[in-house]
Structure formats: structure tokens, C-alpha cells
Protein backbone atom coordinates (compact mmCIF):
# COMPACT_ATOMS: atom_id res chain seq x y z
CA UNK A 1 0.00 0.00 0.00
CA UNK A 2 3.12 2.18 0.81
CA UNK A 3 4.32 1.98 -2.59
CA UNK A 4 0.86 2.33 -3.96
CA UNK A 5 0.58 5.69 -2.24
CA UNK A 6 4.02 6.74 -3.32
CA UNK A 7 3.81 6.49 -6.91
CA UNK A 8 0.41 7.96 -6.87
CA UNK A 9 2.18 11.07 -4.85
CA UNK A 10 5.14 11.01 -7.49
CA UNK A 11 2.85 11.25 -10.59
CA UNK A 12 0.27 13.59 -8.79
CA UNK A 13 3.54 16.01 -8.59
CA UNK A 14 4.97 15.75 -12.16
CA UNK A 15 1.56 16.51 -13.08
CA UNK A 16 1.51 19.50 -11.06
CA UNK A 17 5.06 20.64 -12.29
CA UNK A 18 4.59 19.41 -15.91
CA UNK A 19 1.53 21.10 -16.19
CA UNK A 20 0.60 24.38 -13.89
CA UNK A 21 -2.36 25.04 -13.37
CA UNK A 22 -3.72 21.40 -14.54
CA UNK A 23 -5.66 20.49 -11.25
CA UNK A 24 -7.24 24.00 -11.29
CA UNK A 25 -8.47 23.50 -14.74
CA UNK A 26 -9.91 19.97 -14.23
CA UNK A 27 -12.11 21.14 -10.58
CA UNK A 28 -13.09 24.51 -12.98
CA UNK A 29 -14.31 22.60 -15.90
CA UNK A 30 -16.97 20.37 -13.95
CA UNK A 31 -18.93 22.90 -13.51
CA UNK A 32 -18.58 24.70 -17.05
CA UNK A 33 -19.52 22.93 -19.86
CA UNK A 34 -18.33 25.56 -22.47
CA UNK A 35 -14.56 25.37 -20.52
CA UNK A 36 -14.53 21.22 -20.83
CA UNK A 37 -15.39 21.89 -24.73
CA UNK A 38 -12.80 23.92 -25.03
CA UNK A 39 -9.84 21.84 -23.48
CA UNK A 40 -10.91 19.11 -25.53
CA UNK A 41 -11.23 20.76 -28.41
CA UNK A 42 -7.42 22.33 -27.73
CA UNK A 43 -4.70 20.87 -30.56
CA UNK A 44 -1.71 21.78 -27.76
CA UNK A 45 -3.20 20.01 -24.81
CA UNK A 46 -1.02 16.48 -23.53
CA UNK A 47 -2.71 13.44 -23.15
CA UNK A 48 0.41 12.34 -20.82
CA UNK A 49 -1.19 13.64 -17.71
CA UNK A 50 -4.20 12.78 -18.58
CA UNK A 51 -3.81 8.98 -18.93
CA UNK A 52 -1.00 9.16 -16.11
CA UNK A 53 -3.89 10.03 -13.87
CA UNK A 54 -6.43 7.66 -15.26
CA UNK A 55 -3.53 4.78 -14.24
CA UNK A 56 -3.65 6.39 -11.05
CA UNK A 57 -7.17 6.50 -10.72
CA UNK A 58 -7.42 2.57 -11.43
CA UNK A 59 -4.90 1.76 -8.61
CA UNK A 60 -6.53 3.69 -6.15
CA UNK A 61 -9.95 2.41 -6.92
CA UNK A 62 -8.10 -1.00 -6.66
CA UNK A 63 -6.85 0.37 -3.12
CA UNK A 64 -10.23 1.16 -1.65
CA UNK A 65 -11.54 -2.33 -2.88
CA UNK A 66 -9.13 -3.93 -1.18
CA UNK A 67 -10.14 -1.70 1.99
CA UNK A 68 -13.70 -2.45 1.63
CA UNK A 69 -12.92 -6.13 1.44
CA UNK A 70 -10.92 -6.00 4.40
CA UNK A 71 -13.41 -3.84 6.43
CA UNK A 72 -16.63 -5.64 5.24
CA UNK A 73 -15.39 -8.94 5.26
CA UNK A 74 -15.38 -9.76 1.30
CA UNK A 75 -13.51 -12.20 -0.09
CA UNK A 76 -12.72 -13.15 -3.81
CA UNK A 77 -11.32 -16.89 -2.87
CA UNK A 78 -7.56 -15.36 -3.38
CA UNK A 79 -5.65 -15.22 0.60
CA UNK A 80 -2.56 -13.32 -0.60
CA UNK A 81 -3.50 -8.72 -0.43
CA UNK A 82 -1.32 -7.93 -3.51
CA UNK A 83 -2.49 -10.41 -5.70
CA UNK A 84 -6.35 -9.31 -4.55
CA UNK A 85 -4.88 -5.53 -5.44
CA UNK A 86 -3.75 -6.71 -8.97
CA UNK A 87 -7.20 -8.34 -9.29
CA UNK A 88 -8.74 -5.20 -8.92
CA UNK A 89 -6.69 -3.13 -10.88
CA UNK A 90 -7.35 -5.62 -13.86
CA UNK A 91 -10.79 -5.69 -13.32
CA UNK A 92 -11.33 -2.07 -13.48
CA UNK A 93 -9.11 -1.75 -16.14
CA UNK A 94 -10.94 -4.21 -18.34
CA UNK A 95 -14.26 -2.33 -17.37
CA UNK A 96 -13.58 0.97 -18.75
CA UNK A 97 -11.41 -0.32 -21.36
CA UNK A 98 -15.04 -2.02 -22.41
CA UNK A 99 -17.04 0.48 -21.42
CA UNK A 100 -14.75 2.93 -23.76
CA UNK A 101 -15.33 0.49 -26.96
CA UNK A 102 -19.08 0.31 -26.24
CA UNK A 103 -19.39 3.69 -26.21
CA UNK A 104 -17.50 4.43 -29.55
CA UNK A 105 -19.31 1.95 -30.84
CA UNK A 106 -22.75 3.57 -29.79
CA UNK A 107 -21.29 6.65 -31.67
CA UNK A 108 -20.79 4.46 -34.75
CA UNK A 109 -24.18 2.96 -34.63
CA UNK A 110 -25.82 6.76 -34.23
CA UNK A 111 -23.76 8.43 -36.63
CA UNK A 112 -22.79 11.37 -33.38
CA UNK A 113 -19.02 10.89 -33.21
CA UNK A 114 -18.95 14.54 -31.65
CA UNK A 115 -21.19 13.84 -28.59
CA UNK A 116 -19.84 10.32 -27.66
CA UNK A 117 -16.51 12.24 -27.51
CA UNK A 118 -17.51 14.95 -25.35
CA UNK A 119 -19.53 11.89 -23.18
CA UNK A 120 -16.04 9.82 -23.00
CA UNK A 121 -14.78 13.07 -22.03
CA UNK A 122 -16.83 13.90 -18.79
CA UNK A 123 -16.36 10.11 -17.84
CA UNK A 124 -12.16 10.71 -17.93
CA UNK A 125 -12.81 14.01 -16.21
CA UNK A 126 -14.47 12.80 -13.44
CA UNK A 127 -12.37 10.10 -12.87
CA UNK A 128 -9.77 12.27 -12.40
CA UNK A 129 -11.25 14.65 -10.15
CA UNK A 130 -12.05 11.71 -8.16
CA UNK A 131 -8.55 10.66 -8.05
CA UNK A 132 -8.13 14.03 -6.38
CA UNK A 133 -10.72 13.97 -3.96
CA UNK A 134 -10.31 10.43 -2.73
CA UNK A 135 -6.55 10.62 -2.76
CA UNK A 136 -5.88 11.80 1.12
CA UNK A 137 -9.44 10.32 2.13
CA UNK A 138 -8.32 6.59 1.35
CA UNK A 139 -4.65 7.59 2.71
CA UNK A 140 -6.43 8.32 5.51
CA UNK A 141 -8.50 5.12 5.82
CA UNK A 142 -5.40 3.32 5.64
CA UNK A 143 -3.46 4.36 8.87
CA UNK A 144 -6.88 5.03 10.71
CA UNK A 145 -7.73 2.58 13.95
CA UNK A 146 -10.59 0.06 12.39
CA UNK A 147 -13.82 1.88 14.37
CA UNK A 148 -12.59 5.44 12.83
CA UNK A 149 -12.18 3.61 9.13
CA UNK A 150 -15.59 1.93 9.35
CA UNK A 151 -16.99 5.45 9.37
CA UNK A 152 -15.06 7.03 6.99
CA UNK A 153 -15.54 4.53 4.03
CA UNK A 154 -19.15 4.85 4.78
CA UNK A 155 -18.47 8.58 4.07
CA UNK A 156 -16.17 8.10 1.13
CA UNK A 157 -19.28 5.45 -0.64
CA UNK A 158 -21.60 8.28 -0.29
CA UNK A 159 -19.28 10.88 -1.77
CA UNK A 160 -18.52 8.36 -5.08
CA UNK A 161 -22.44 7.62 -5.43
CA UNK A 162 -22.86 11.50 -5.08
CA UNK A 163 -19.78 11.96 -7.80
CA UNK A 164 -20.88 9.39 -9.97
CA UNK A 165 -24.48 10.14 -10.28
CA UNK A 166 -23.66 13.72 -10.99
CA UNK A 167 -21.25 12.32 -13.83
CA UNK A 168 -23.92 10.56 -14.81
CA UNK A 169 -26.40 13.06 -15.12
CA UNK A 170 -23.63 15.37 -16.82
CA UNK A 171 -22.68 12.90 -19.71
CA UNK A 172 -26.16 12.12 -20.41
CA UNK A 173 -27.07 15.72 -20.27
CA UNK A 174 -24.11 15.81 -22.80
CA UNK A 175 -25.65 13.19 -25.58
CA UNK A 176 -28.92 14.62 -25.55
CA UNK A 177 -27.61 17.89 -26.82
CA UNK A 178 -26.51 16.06 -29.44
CA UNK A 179 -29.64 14.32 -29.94
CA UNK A 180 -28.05 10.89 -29.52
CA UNK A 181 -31.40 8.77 -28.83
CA UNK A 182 -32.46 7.87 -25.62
CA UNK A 183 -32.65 4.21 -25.98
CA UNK A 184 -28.78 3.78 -26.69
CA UNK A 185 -28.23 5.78 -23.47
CA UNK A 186 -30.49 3.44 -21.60
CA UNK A 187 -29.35 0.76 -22.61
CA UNK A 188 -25.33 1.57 -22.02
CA UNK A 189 -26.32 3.00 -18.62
CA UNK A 190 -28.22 -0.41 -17.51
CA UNK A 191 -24.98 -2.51 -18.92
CA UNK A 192 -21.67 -0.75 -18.09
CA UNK A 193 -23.03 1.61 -14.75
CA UNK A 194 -25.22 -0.77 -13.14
CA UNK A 195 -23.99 -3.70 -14.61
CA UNK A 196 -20.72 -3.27 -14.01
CA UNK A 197 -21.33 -2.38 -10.18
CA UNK A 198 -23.13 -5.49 -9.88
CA UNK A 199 -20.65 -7.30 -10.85
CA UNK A 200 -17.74 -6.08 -9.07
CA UNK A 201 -20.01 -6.50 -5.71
CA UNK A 202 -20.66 -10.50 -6.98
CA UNK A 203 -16.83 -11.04 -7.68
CA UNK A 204 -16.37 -9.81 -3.88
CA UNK A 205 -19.74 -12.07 -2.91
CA UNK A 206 -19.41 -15.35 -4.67
């Protein structure tokens, strides 16, 4: 976990160096739509960072699984932590890796290659941004005594469900600008959101 946290602190600080201003930018354009556009539209704008973070996001997810597990009492049949923490990270890696190909083909399918961008876009973003919220709150959880911990991951699960539900109300708001049909949406949202959530919670419940 140690070495987890490290890296995470190491890239978190090129980041900041490599690009200033970055983590500014990325809390500013959740709440501007016209600001997000623009970024993504930029030609001079790094994808380093960007998928540096989205690494990082995956092992920290991966991190607070492994808490949950340990704090809950789930078990996925494997005894030894780090190979439970590579699980994890492979497992959320595979979903959005998925979840990414669905969704460009969706944008096939509906002929709105301009949308599904921006959608993929607010999904990356607020991963991100929740890479930077739950950084010191799962750093936290992993030093604190286990009555303290029980509490905060109940207060970190209500903070993602908050997060997440706002992402997805942003990306959908998002594709029905661009007048992607509502069925698609539907249909991605029941597979890769709830789906996906469902699943993870059966691989820890077997």
C-alpha cells in the first residue's frame, strides 16, 4: 500500500510541475460545460497527464476495494492482499477499457461521433477529479484505527455515489444535446453503470 501511495504522490507532482495550473483546470471545468469543450477541443493540450492520472485512478480504486474487502469482510477466494490488489486493478481496467469500446461503438451505430466524444470526455474528467478527492481520504482510511475507518468509508461510498451520479447526469445531459437517442443511453447506462457495479459486488460475494 506504501508503494501504492508513493507512486500515486510522485505522478500527482509531475503533473503539477509538468503542467501548472492542470488540477485547477480539471475542478473549474466540472462545472462549465463551455470550458470542458474547449480543453478538448485544444490541438496543444497532452494526453500524458491525462492517462497518467487515469492509471492512477485505477490503482486507487483498486486500493479502496481492497479496503472495503478487508473492512466488510469480502472475499474473492484469493488469501494473498497484492495479488487481490492486482485483481482489482485488472478488473477495473478491463471495465472501462469495455465500457470505452461500447461507447464508440454507440457513436458508430448513431452516426454522433462529436457527442460520444464529449460523453467519454466527462467520464475521464471525473475520474480524475475523483482521483483528487479520494486521494488523502483513502490515505487516511489506511493508517486510521478500524472503528474510525468503518466510518469514513461509509463517508467516502456516499461521496462516489454523489460523484458518480452527478457524472452521470452530466454525460447524459451531454448526448442529448446532441440528440443521440435515448434508448442507446439506456441501454449503455443499464450494462456498463449498473452492470458493471453489480458485478464487481458479486466477484467480492461469490
Amino acid at each position: 500500500m506504501v508503494l501504492v501511495i508513493l507512486f500515486i504522490l510522485v505522478v500527482l507532482a509531475w503533473v503539477g510541475v509538468r503542467t501548472p495550473g492542470y488540477f485547477a483546470r480539471q475542478f473549474a471545468m466540472l462545472g462549465n460545460v463551455r470550458m470542458m469543450r474547449q480543453a478538448m477541443q485544444e490541438e496543444n493540450v497532452s494526453l500524458r497527464p491525462d492517462a497518467a492520472l487515469l492509471f492512477c485512478y485505477y490503482l486507487l480504486g483498486a486500493l479502496l476495494l481492497v479496503h472495503l474487502s478487508r473492512l466488510f469482510g469480502w472475499t474473492t477466494g484469493i488469501t494473498q492482499p497484492v495479488l487481490n490488489f492486482s485483481l482489482f486493478v485488472g478488473v477495473l481496467m478491463v471495465t472501462y477499457t469495455v465500457k470505452s469500446a461500447f461507447i464508440r461503438l454507440i457513436g458508430w451505430l448513431v452516426r454522433h461521433p462529436q457527442g460520444i466524444d464529449e460523453y467519454t470526455g466527462i467520464i475521464s474528467l471525473f475520474n480524475r477529479t475523483l482521483l483528487l478527492v479520494l486521494f488523502p481520504l483513502v490515505v487516511s482510511l489506511t493508517y486510521m484505527p478500524l472503528p474510525d475507518a468503518h466510518r469514513m468509508v461509509w463517508a467516502i461510498l456516499i461521496l462516489l455515489a454523489g460523484v458518480l451520479l452527478f457524472r452521470l447526469f452530466r454525460g447524459v445531459q451531454a448526448a442529448a444535446e446532441s440528440r443521440i437517442p435515448v434508448t442507446y443511453l439506456f441501454f449503455y447506462i443499464c450494462t456498463f453503470e449498473i452492470l458493471s457495479m453489480l458485478g464487481v459486488y458479486r466477484v467480492l460475494n461469490p
